[in-house]
Protein backbone atom coordinates (compact mmCIF):
# COMPACT_ATOMS: atom_id res chain seq x y z
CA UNK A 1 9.70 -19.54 -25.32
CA UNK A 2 9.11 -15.85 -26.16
CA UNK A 3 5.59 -14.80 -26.66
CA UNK A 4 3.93 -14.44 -29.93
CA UNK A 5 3.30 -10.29 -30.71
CA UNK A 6 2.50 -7.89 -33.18
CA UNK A 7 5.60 -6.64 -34.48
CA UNK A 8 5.91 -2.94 -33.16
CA UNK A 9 3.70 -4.05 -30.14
CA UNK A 10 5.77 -3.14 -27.06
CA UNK A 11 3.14 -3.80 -24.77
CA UNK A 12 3.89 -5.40 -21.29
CA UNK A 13 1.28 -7.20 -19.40
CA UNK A 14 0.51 -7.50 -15.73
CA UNK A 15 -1.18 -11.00 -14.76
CA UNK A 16 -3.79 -9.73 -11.64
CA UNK A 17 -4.30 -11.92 -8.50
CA UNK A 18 -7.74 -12.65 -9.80
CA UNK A 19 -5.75 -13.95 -12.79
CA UNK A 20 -6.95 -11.22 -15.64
CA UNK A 21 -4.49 -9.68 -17.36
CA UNK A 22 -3.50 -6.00 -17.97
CA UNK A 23 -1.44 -3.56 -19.38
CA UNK A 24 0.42 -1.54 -16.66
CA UNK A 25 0.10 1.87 -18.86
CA UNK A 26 -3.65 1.68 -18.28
CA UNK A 27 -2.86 3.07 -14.89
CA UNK A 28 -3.10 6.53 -14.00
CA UNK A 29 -1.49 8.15 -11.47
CA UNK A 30 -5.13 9.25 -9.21
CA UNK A 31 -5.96 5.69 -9.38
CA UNK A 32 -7.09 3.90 -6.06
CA UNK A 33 -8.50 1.03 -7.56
CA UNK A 34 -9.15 -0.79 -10.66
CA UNK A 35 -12.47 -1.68 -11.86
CA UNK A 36 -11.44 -5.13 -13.34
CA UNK A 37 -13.30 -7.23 -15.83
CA UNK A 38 -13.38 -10.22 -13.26
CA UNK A 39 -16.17 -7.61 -11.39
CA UNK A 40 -13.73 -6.80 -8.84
CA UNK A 41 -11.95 -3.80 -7.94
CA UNK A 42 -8.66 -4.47 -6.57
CA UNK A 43 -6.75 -1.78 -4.93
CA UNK A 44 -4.14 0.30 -7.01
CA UNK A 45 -0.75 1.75 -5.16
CA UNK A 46 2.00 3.35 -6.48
CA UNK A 47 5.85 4.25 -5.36
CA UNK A 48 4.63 8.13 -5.39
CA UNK A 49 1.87 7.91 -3.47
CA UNK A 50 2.45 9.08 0.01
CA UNK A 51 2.10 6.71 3.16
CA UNK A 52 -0.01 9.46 4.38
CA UNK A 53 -2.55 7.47 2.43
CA UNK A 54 -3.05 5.35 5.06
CA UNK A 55 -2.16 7.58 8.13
CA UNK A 56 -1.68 10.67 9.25
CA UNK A 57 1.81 12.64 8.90
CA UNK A 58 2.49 12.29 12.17
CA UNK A 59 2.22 8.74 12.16
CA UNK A 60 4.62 8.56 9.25
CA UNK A 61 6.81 11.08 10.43
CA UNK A 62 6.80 8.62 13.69
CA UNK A 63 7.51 5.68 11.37
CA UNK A 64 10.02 7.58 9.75
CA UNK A 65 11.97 8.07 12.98
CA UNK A 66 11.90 4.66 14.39
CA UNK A 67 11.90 2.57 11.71
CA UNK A 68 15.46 1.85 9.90
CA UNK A 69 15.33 0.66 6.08
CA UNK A 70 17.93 -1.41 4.67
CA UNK A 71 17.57 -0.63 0.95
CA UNK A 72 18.00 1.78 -1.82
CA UNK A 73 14.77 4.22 -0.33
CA UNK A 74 15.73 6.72 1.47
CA UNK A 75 13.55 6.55 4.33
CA UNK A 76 10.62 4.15 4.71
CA UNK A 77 7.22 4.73 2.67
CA UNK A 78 4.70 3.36 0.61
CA UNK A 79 7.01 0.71 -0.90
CA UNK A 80 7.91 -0.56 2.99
CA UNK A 81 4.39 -0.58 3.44
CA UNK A 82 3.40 -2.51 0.30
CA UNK A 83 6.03 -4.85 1.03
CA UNK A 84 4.58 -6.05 4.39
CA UNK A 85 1.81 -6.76 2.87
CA UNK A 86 3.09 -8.84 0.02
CA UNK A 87 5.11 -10.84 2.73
CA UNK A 88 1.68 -11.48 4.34
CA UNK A 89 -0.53 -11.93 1.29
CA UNK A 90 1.90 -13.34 -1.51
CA UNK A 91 -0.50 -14.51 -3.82
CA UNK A 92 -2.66 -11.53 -3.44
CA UNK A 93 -0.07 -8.60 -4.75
CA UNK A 94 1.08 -8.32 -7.61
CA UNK A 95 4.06 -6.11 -8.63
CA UNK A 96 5.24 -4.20 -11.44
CA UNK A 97 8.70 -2.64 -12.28
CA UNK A 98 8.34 0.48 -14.10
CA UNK A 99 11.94 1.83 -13.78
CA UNK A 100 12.64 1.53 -17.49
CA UNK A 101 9.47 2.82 -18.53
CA UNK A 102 9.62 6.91 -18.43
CA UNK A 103 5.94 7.24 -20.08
CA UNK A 104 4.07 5.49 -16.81
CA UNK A 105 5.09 8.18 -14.24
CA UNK A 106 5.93 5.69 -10.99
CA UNK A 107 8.51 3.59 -10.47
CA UNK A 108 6.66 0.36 -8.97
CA UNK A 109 3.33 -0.34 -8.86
CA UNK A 110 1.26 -3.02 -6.93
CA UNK A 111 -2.38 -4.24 -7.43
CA UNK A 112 -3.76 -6.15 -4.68
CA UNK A 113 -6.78 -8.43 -4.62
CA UNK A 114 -8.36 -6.61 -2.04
CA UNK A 115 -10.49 -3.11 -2.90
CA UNK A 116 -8.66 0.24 -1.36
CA UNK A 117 -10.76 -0.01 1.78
CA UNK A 118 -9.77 -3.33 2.69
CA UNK A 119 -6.30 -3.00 1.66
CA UNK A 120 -6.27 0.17 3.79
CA UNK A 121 -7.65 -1.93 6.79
CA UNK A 122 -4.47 -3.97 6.20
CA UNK A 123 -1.81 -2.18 6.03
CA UNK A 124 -3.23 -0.44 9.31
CA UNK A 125 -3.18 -4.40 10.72
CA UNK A 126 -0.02 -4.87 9.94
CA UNK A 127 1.37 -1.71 11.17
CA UNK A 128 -0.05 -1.89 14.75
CA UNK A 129 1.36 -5.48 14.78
CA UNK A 130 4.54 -3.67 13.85
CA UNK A 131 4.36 -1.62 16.84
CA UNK A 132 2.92 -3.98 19.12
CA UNK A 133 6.50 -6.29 18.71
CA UNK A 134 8.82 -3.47 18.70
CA UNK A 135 6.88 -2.21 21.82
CA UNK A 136 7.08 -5.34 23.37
CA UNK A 137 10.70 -4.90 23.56
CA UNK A 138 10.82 -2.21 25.49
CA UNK A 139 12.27 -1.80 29.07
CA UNK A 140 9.70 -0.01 30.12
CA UNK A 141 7.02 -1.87 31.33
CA UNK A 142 4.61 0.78 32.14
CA UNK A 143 5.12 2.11 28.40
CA UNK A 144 4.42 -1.64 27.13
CA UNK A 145 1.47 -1.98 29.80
CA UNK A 146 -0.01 1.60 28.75
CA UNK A 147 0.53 0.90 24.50
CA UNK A 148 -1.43 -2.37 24.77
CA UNK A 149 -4.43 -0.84 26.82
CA UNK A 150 -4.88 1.50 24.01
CA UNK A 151 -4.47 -1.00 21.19
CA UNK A 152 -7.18 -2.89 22.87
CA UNK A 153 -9.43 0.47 22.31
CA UNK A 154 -8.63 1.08 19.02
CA UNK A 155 -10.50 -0.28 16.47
CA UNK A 156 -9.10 -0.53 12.54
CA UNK A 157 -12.30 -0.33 10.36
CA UNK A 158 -13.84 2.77 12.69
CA UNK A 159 -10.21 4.44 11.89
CA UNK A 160 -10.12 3.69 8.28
CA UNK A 161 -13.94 4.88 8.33
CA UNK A 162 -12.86 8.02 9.67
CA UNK A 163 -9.63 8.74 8.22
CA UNK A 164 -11.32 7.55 4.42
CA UNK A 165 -13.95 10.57 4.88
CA UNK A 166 -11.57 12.81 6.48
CA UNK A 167 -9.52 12.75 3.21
CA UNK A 168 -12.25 12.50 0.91
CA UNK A 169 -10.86 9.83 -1.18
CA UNK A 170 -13.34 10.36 -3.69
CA UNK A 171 -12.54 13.14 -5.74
CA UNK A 172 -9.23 14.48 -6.77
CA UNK A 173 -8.75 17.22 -3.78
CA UNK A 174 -7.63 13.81 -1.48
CA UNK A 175 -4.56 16.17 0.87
CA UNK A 176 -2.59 14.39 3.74
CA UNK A 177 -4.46 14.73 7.28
């Protein structure tokens, strides 16, 4: 049944994980997060920002390499990234399609229920996992031995401490590491 509206009223509408609503317009393009009326902020990504959001460029020029997408992107980013997560966290992404819409300036965007940091603290997860299984199927066993001693040292929230500061997501001046 199609939804009563103003006539003249094009506005879409984005239901949020938290389960407010919102138009996807409202977002602008420096946006990390969304203050929401629920009294949450819940993380804000779009298609154009880089993956070097979350890593360094030589860890996505790394993931670039080695990882092979079977899609329409032309090599992997933000939207592979976002897409692990909504395979892990279904009900806590939420998606929009912006390809018809010239006036928004991305082509998806996705608002999680999770603030930036903790979203951030994710996607690292889920990428070390990532690298953990395709490492495990190595040959080399000293390579598989040496990868897991080090994942054992590293520790997610004292990277995403550190690389948060290092690109000073705070103001508008934020510049790959």
């Amino acid at each position: 049944m199609a939804e009563p509206r103003v006539p003249g009223d094009d506005r879409q509408t984005l239901e949020l994980p938290c389960g407010e609503s919102l138009d996807p317009r409202e977002i602008d393009l420096g946006m990390r997060e969304y203050a929401c009326s629920c009294g949450d902020r819940h993380a804000v990504v779009m298609d154009v920002h880089p993956p070097s959001r979350f890593f360094p460029e030589s860890l996505v020029a790394v993931l670039r390499e080695t990882v092979e997408t079977a899609d329409d992107f032309d090599e992997f980013g933000t939207p592979h990234l976002l897409g692990v997560v909504m395979e892990e966290f279904p009900e806590r992404v939420v998606s929009y399609d912006a390809t018809e819409d010239g006036t928004v300036g991305y082509a998806m965007l996705w608002i999680t229920d999770f603030d930036s940091r903790r979203l951030h603290e994710i996607v690292v997860e889920l990428v070390v996992e990532l690298m953990e299984h395709a490492v495990s199927h190595a040959e080399d066993e000293t390579a598989v031995t040496e990868f897991e001693s080090q994942m054992l040292e590293f520790d997610v929230e004292a990277f995403v401490d550190e690389y948060r500061q290092v690109r000073d997501f705070e103001t508008e001046h934020d510049r790959p590491v």
